[in-house]
PDB file of N, CA and C in Angstrom:
ATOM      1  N   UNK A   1     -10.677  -5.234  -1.567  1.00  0.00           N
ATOM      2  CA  UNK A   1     -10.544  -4.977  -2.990  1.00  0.00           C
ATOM      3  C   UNK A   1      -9.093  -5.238  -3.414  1.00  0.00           C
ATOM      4  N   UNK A   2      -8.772  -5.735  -4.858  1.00  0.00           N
ATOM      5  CA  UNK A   2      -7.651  -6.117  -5.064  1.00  0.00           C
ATOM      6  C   UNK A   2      -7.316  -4.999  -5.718  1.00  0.00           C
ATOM      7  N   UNK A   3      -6.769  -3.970  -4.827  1.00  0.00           N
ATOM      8  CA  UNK A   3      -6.316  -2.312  -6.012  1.00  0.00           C
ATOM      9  C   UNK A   3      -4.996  -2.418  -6.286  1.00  0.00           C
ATOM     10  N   UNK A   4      -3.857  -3.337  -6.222  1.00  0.00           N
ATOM     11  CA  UNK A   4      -2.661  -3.315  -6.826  1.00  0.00           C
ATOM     12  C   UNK A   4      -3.068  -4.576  -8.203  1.00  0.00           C
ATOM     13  N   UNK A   5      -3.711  -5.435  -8.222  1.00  0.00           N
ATOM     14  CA  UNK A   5      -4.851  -6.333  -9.406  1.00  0.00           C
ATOM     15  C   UNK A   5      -4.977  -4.803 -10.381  1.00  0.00           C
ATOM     16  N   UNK A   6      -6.017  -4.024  -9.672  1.00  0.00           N
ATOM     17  CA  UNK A   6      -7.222  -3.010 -10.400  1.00  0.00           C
ATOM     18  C   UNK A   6      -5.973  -1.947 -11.104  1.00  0.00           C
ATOM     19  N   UNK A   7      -4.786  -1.430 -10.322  1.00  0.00           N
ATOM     20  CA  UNK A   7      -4.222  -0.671 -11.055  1.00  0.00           C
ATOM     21  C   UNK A   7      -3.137  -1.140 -12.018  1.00  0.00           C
ATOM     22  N   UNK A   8      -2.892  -2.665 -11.294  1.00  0.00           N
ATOM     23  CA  UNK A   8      -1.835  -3.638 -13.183  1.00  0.00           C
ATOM     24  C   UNK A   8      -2.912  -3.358 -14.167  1.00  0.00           C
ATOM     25  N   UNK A   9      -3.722  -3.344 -14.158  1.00  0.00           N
ATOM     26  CA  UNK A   9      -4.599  -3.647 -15.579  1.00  0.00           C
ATOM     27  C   UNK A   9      -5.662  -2.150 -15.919  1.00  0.00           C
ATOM     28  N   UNK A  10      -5.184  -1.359 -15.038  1.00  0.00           N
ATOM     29  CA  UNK A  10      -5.626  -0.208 -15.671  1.00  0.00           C
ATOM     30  C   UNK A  10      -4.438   0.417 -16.392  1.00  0.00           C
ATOM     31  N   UNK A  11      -2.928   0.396 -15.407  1.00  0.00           N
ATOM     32  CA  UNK A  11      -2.146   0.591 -16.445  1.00  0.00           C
ATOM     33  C   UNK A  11      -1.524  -0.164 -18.108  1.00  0.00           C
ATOM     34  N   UNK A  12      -2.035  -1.264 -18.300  1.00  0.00           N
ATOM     35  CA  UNK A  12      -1.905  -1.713 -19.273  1.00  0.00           C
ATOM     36  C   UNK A  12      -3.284  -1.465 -19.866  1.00  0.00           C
ATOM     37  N   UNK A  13      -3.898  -0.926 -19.864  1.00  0.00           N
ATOM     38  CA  UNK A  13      -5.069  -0.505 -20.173  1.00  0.00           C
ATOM     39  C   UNK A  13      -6.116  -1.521 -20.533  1.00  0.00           C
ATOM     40  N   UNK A  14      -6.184  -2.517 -19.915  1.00  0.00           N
ATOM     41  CA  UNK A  14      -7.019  -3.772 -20.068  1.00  0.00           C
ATOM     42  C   UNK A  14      -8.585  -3.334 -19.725  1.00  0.00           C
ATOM     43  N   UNK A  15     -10.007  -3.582 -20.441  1.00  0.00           N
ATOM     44  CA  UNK A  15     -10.608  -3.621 -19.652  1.00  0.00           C
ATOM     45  C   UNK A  15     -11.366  -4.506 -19.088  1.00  0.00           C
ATOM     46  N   UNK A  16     -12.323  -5.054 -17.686  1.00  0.00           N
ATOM     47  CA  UNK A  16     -12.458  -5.783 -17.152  1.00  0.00           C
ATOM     48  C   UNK A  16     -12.925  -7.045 -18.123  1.00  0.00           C
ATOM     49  N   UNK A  17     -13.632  -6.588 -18.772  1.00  0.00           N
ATOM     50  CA  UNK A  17     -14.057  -7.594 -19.905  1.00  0.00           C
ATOM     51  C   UNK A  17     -12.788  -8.438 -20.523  1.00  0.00           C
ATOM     52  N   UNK A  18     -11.726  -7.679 -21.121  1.00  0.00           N
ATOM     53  CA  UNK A  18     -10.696  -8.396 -21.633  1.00  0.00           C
ATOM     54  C   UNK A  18      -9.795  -9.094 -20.154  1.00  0.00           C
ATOM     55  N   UNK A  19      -9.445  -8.315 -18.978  1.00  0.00           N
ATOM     56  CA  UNK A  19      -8.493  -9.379 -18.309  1.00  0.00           C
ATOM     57  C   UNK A  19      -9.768 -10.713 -18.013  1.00  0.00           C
ATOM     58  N   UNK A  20     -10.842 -10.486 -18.075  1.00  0.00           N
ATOM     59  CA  UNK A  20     -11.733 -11.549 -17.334  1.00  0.00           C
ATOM     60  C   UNK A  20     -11.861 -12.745 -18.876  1.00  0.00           C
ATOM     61  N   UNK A  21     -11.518 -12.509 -19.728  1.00  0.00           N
ATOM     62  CA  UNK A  21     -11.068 -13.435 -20.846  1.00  0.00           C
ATOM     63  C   UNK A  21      -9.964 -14.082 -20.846  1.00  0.00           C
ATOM     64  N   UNK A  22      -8.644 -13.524 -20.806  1.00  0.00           N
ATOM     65  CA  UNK A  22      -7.861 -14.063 -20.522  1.00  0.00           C
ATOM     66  C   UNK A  22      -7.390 -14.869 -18.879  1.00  0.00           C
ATOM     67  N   UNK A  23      -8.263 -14.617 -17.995  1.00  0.00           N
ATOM     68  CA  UNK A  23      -8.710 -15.692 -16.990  1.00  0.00           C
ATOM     69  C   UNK A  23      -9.425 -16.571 -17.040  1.00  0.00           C
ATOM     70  N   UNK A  24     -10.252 -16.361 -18.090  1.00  0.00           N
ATOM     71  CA  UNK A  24     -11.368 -17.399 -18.475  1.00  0.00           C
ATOM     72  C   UNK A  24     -12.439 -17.378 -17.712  1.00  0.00           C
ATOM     73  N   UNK A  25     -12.995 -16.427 -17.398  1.00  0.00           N
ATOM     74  CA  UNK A  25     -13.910 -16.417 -16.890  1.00  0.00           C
ATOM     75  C   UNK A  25     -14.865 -15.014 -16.901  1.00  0.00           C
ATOM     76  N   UNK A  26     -15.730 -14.716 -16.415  1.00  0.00           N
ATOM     77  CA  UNK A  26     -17.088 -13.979 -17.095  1.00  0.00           C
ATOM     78  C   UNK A  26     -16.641 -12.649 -16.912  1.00  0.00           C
ATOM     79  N   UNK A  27     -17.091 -11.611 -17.518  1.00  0.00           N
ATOM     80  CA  UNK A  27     -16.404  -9.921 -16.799  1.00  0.00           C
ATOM     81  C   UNK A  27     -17.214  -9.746 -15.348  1.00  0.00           C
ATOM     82  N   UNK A  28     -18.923 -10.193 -15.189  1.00  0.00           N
ATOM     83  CA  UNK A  28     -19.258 -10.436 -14.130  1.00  0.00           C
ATOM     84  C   UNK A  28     -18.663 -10.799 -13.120  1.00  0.00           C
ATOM     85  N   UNK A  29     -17.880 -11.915 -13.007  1.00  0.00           N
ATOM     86  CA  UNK A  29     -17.296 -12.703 -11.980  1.00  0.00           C
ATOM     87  C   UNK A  29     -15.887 -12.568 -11.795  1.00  0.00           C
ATOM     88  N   UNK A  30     -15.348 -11.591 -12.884  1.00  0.00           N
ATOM     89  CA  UNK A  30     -14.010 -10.682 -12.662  1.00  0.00           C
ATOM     90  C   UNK A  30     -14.664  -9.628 -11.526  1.00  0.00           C
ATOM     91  N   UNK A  31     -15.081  -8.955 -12.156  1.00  0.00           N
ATOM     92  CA  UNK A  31     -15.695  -7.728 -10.803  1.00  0.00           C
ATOM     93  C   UNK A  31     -15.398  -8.329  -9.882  1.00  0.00           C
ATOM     94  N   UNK A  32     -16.702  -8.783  -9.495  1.00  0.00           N
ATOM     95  CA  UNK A  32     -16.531  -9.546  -7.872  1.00  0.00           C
ATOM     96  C   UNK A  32     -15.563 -10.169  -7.484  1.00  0.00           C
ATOM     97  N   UNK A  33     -14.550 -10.803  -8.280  1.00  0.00           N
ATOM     98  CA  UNK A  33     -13.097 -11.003  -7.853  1.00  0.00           C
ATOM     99  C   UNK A  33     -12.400  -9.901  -7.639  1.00  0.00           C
ATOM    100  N   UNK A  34     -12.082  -8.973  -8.637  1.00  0.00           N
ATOM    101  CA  UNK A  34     -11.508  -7.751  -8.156  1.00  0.00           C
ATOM    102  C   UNK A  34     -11.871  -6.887  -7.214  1.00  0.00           C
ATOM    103  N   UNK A  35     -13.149  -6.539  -6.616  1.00  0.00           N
ATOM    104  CA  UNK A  35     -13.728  -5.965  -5.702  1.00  0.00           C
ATOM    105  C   UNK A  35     -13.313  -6.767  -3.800  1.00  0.00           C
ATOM    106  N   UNK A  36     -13.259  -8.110  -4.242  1.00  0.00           N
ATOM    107  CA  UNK A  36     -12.506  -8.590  -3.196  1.00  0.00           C
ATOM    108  C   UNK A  36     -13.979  -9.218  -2.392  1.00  0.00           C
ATOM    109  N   UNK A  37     -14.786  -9.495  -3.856  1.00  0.00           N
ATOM    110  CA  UNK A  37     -16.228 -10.569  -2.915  1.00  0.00           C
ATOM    111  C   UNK A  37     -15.984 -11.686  -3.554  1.00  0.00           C
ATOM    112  N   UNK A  38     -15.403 -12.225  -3.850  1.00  0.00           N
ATOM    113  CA  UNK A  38     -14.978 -13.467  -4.680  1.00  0.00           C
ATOM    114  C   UNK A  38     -13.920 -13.870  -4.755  1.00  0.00           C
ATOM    115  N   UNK A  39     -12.878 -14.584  -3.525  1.00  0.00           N
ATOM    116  CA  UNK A  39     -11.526 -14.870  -3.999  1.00  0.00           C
ATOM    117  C   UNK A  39     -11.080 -15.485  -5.233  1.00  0.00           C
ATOM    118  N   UNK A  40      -9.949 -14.870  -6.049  1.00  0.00           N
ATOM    119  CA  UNK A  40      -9.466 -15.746  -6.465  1.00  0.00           C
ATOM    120  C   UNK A  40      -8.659 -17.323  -6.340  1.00  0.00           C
ATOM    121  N   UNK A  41      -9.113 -18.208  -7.756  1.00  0.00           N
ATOM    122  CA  UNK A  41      -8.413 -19.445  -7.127  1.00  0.00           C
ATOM    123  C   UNK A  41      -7.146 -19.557  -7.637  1.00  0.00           C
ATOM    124  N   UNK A  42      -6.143 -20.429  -7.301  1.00  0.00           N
ATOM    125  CA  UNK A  42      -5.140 -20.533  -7.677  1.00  0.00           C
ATOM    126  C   UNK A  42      -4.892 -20.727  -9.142  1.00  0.00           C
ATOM    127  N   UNK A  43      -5.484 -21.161  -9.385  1.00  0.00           N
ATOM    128  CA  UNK A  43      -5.108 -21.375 -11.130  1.00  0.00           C
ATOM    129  C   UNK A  43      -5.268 -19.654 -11.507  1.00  0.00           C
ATOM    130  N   UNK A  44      -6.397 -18.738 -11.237  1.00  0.00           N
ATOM    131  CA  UNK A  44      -6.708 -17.693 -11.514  1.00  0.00           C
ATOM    132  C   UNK A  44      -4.764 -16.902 -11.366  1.00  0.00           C
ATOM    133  N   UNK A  45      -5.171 -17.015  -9.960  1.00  0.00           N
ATOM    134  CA  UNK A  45      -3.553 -16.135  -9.490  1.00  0.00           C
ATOM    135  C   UNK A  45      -2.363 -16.704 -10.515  1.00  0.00           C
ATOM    136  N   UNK A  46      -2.577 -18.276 -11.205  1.00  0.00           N
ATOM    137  CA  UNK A  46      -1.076 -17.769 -11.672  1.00  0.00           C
ATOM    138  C   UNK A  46      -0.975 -18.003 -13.173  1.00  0.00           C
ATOM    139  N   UNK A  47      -2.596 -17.540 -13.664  1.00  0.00           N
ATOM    140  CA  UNK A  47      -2.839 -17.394 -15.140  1.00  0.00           C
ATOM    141  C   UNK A  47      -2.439 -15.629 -14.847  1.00  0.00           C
ATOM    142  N   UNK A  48      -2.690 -14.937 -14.021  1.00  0.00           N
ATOM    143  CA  UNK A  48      -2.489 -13.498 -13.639  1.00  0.00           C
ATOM    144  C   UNK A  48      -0.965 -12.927 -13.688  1.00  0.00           C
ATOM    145  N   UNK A  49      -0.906 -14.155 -13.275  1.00  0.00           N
ATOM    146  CA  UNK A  49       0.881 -13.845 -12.456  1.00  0.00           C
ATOM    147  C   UNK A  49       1.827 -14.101 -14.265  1.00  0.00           C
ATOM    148  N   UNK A  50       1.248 -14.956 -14.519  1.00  0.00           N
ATOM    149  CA  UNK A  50       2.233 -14.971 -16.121  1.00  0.00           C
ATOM    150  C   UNK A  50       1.873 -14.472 -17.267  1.00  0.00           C
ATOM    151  N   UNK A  51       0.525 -13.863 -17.140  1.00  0.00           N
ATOM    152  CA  UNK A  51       0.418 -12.553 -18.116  1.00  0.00           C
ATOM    153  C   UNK A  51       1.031 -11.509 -17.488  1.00  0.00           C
ATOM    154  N   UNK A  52       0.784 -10.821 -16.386  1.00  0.00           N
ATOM    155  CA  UNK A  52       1.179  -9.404 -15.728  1.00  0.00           C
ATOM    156  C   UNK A  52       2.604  -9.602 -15.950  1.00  0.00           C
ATOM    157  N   UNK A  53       3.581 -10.735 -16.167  1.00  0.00           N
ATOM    158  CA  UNK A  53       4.811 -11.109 -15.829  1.00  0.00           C
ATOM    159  C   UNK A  53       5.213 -10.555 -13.996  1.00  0.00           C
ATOM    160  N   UNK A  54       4.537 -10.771 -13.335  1.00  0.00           N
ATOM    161  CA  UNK A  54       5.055 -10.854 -11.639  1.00  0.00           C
ATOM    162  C   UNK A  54       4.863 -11.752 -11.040  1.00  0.00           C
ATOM    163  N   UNK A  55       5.305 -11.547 -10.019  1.00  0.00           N
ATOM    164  CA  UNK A  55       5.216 -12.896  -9.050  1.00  0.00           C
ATOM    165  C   UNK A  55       3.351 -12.549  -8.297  1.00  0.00           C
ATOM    166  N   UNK A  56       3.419 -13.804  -8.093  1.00  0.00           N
ATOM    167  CA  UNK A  56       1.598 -14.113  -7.342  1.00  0.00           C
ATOM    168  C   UNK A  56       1.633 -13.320  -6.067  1.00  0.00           C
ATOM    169  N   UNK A  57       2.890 -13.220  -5.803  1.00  0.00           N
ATOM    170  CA  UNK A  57       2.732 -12.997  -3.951  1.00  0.00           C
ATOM    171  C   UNK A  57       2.534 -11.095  -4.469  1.00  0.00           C
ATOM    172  N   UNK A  58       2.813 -10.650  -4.963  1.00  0.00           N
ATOM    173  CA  UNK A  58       3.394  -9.369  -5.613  1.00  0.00           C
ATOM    174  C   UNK A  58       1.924  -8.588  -6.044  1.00  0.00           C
ATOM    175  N   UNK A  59       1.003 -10.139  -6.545  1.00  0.00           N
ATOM    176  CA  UNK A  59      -0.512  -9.471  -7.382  1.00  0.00           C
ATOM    177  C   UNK A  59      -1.141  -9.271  -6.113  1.00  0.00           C
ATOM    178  N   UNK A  60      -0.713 -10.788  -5.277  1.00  0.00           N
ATOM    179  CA  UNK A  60      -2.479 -10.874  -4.405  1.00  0.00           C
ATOM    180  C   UNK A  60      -2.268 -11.001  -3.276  1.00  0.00           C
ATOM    181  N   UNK A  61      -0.690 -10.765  -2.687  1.00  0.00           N
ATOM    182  CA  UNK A  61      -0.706 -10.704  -1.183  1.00  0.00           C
ATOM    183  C   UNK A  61      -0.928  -8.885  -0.456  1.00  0.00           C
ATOM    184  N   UNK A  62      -1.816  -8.998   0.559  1.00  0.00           N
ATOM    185  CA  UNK A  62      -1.791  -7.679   1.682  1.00  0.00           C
ATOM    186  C   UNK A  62      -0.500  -6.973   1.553  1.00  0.00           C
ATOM    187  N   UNK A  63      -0.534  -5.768   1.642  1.00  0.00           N
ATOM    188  CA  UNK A  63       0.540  -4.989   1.321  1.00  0.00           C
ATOM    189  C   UNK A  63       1.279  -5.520   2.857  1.00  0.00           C
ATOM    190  N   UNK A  64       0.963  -5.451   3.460  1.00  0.00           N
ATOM    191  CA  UNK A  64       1.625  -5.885   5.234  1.00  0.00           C
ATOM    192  C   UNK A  64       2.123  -6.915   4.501  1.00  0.00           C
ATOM    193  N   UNK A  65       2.168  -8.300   3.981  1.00  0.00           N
ATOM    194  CA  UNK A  65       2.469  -9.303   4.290  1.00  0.00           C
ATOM    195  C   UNK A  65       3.636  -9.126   2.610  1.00  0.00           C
ATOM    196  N   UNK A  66       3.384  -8.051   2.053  1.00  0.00           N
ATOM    197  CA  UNK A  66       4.735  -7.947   0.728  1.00  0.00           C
ATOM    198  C   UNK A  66       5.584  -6.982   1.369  1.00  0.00           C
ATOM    199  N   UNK A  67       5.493  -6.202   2.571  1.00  0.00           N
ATOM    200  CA  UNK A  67       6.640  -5.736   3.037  1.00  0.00           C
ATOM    201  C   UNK A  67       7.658  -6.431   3.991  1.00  0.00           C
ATOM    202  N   UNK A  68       6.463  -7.608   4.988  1.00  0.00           N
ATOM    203  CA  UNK A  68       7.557  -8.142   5.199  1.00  0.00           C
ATOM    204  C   UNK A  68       6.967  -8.065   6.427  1.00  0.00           C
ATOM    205  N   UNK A  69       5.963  -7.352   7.011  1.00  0.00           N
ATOM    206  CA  UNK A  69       5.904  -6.748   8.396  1.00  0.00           C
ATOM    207  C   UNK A  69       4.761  -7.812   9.089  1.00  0.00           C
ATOM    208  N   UNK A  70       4.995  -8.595   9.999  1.00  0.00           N
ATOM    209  CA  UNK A  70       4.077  -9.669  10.349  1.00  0.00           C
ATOM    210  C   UNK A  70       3.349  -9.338  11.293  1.00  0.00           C
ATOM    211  N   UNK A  71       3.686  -8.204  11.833  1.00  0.00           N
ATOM    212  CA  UNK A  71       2.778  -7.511  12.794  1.00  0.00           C
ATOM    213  C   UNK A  71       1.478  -6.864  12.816  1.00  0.00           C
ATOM    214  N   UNK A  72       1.701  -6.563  11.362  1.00  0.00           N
ATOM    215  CA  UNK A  72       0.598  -5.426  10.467  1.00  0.00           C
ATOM    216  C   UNK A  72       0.169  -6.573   9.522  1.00  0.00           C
ATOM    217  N   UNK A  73      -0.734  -7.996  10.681  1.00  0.00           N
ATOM    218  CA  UNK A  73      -1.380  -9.130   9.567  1.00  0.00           C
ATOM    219  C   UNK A  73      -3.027  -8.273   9.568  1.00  0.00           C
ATOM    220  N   UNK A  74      -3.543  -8.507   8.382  1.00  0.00           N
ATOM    221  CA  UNK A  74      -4.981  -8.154   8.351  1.00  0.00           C
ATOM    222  C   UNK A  74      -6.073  -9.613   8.692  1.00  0.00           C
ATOM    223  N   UNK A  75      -6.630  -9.697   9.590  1.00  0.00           N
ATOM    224  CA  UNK A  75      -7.073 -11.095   9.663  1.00  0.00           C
ATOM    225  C   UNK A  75      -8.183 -11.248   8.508  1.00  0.00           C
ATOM    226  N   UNK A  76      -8.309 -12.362   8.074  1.00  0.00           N
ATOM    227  CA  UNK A  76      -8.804 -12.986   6.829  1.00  0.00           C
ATOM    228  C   UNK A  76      -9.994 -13.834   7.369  1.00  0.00           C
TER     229      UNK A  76
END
């Protein structure tokens, strides 16, 4: 599940319906992206990344791999 995604846009109080508009794509097929059954594609990550104003690595990388720690990889 993408819960650092789920909590940018709960704190801006977006709901799934509206961020899944401004991705362009269905609130259906937001879910399942945010739930983490549907990767996002790149265009997605950096229509995300320049509304949220952050960096991509910041929205959609493993917390292991934004601290830095290569040891603590989650295999994919």
């Amino acid at each position: 599940m993408q819960m650092y995604l789920w909590r940018l846009r709960k704190e801006r109080k977006l709901s799934q319906n509206q961020f899944a508009k401004i991705l362009g794509m269905s609130r259906n097929t937001y879910s399942a992206k945010e739930r983490g059954e549907i990767p996002f594609n790149s265009d997605e990550m950096f229509k995300a990344s320049e509304y949220l104003e952050l960096p991509i690595d910041q929205i959609f990388l493993p917390i292991c791999h934004q601290n830095g720690d290569i040891n603590n990889r989650v295999e994919v």
